[in-house]
C-alpha atoms as a PDB file:
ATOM      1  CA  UNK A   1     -17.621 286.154  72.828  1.00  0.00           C
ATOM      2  CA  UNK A   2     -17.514 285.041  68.963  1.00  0.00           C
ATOM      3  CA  UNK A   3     -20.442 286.905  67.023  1.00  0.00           C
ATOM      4  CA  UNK A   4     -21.043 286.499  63.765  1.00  0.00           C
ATOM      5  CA  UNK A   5     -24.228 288.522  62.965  1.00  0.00           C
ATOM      6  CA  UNK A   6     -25.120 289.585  59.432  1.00  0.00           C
ATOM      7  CA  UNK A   7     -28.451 290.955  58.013  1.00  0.00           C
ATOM      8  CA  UNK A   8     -30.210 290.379  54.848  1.00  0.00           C
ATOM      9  CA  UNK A   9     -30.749 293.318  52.409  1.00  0.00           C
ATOM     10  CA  UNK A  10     -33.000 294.707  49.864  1.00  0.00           C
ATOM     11  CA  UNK A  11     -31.410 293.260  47.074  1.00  0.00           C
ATOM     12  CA  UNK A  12     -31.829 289.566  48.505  1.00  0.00           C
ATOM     13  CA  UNK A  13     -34.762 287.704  47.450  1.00  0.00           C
ATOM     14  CA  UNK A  14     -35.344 286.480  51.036  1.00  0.00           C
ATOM     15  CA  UNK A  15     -37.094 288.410  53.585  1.00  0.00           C
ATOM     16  CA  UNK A  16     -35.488 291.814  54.646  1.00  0.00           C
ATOM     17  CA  UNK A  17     -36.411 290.796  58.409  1.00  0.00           C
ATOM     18  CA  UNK A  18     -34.402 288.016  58.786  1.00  0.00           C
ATOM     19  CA  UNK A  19     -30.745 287.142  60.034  1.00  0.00           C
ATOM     20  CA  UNK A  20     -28.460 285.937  57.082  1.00  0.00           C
ATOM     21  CA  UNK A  21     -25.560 285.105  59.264  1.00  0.00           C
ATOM     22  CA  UNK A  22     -26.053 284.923  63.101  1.00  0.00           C
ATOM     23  CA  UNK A  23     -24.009 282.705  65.239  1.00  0.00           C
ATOM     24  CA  UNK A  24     -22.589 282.970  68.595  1.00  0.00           C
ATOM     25  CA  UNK A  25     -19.183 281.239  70.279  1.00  0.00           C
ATOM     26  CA  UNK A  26     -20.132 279.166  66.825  1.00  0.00           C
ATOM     27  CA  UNK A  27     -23.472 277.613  67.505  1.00  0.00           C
ATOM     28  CA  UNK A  28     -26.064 278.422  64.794  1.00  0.00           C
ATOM     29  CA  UNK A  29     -28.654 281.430  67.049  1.00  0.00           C
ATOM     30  CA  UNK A  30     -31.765 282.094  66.490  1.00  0.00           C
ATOM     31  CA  UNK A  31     -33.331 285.952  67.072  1.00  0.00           C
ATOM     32  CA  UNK A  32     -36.334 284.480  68.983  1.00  0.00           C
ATOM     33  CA  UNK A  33     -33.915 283.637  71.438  1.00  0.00           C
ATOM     34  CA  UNK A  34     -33.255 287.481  71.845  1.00  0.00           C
ATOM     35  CA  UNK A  35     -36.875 288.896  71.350  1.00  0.00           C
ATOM     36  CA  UNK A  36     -39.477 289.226  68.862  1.00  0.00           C
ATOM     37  CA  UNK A  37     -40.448 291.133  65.714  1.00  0.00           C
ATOM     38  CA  UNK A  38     -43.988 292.450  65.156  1.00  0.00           C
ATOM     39  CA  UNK A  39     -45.589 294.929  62.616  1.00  0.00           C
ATOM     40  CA  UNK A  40     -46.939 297.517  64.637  1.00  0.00           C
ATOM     41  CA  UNK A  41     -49.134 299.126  62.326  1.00  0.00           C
ATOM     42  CA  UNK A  42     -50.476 296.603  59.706  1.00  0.00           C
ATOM     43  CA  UNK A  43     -53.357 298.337  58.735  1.00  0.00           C
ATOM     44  CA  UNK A  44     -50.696 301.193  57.608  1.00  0.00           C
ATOM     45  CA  UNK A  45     -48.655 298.614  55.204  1.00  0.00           C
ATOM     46  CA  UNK A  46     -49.130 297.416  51.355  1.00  0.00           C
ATOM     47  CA  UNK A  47     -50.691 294.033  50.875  1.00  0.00           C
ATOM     48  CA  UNK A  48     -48.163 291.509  51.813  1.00  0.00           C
ATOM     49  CA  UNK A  49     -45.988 294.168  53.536  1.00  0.00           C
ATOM     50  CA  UNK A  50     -45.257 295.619  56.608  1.00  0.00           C
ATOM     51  CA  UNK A  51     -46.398 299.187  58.305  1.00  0.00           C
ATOM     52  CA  UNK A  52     -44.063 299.312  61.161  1.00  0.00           C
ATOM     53  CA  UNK A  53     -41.663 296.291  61.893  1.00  0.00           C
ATOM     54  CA  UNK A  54     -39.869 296.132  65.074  1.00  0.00           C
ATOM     55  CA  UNK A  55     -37.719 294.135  67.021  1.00  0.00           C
ATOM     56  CA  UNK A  56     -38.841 294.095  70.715  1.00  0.00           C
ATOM     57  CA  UNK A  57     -36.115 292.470  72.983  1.00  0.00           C
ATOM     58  CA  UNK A  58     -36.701 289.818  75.841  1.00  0.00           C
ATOM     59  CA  UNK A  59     -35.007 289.807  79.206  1.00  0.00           C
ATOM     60  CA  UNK A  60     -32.672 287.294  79.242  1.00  0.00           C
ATOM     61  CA  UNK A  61     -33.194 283.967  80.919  1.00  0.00           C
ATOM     62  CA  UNK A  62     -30.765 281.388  82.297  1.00  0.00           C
ATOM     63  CA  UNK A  63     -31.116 278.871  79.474  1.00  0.00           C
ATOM     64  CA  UNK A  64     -30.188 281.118  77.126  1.00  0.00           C
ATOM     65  CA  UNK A  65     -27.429 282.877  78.643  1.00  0.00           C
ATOM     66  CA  UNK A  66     -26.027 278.806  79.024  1.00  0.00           C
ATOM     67  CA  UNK A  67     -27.075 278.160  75.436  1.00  0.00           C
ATOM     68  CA  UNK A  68     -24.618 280.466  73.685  1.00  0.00           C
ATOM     69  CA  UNK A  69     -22.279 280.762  76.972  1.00  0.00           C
ATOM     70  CA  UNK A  70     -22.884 284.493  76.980  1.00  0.00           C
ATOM     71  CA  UNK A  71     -22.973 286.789  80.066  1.00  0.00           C
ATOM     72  CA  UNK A  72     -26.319 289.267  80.696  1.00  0.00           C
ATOM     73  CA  UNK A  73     -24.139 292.202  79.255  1.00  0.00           C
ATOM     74  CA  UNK A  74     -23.413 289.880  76.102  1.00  0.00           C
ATOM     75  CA  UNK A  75     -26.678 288.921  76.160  1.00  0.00           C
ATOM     76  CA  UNK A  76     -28.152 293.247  75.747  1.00  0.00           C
ATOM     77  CA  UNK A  77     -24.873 293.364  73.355  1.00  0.00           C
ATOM     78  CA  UNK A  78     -26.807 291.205  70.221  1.00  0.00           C
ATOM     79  CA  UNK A  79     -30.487 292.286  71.498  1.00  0.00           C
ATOM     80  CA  UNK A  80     -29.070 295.693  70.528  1.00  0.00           C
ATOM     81  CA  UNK A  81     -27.487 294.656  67.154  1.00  0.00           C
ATOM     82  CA  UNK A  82     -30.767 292.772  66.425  1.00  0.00           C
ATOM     83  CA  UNK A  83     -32.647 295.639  67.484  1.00  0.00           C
ATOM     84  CA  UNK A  84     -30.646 298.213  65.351  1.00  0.00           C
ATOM     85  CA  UNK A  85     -30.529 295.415  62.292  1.00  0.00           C
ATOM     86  CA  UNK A  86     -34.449 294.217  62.598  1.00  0.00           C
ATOM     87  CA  UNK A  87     -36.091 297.077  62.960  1.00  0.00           C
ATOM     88  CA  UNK A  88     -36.923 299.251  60.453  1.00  0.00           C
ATOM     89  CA  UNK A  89     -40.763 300.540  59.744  1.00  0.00           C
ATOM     90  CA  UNK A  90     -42.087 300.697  56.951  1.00  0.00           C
ATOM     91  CA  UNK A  91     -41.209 297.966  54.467  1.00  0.00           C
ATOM     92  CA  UNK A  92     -42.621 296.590  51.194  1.00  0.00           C
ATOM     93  CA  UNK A  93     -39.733 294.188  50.425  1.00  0.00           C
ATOM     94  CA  UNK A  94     -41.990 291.033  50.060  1.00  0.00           C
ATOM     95  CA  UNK A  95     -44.320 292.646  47.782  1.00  0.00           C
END
């Protein structure tokens, strides 16, 4: 599998929660395909910020798996990397 996965940072003036870079066996990915993020605690966040982002994984269906031509074990490989790289709490980057 060819992986290119890169995250933006703080210093970017684009959204912290977001892939700069992801592709896979070079077609252009998109996280939703792996799962979704979702503030869990809004109420606990600045205006325009975030209490508790987190990047919940899906179970990985046929189409997608054919999509990127990725096994199930390839698949739980980038949830985990978008896991680790799209969650992160507290956040008040778009402020």
């Amino acid at each position: 599998m060819k992986l290119e996965l890169t995250f933006f940072g703080a210093l970017c003036t684009t959204a912290l929660c977001a892939t700069n870079k992801f592709t896979i066996n070079d077609i252009t990915a998109s996280s939703g395909d792996f799962g979704d993020k979702y503030d869990y605690s809004p109420e606990e966040a600045d205006d325009y910020g975030c209490g508790n982002m987190q990047f919940t994984r899906k179970e990985p269906s046929s189409a997608i798996l054919t999509k990127y031509n990725v096994t199930k074990e390839e698949y739980n490989e980038i949830a985990e990397k978008l896991e680790e790289g799209l969650s992160f709490g507290n956040c008040g980057w778009c402020i």
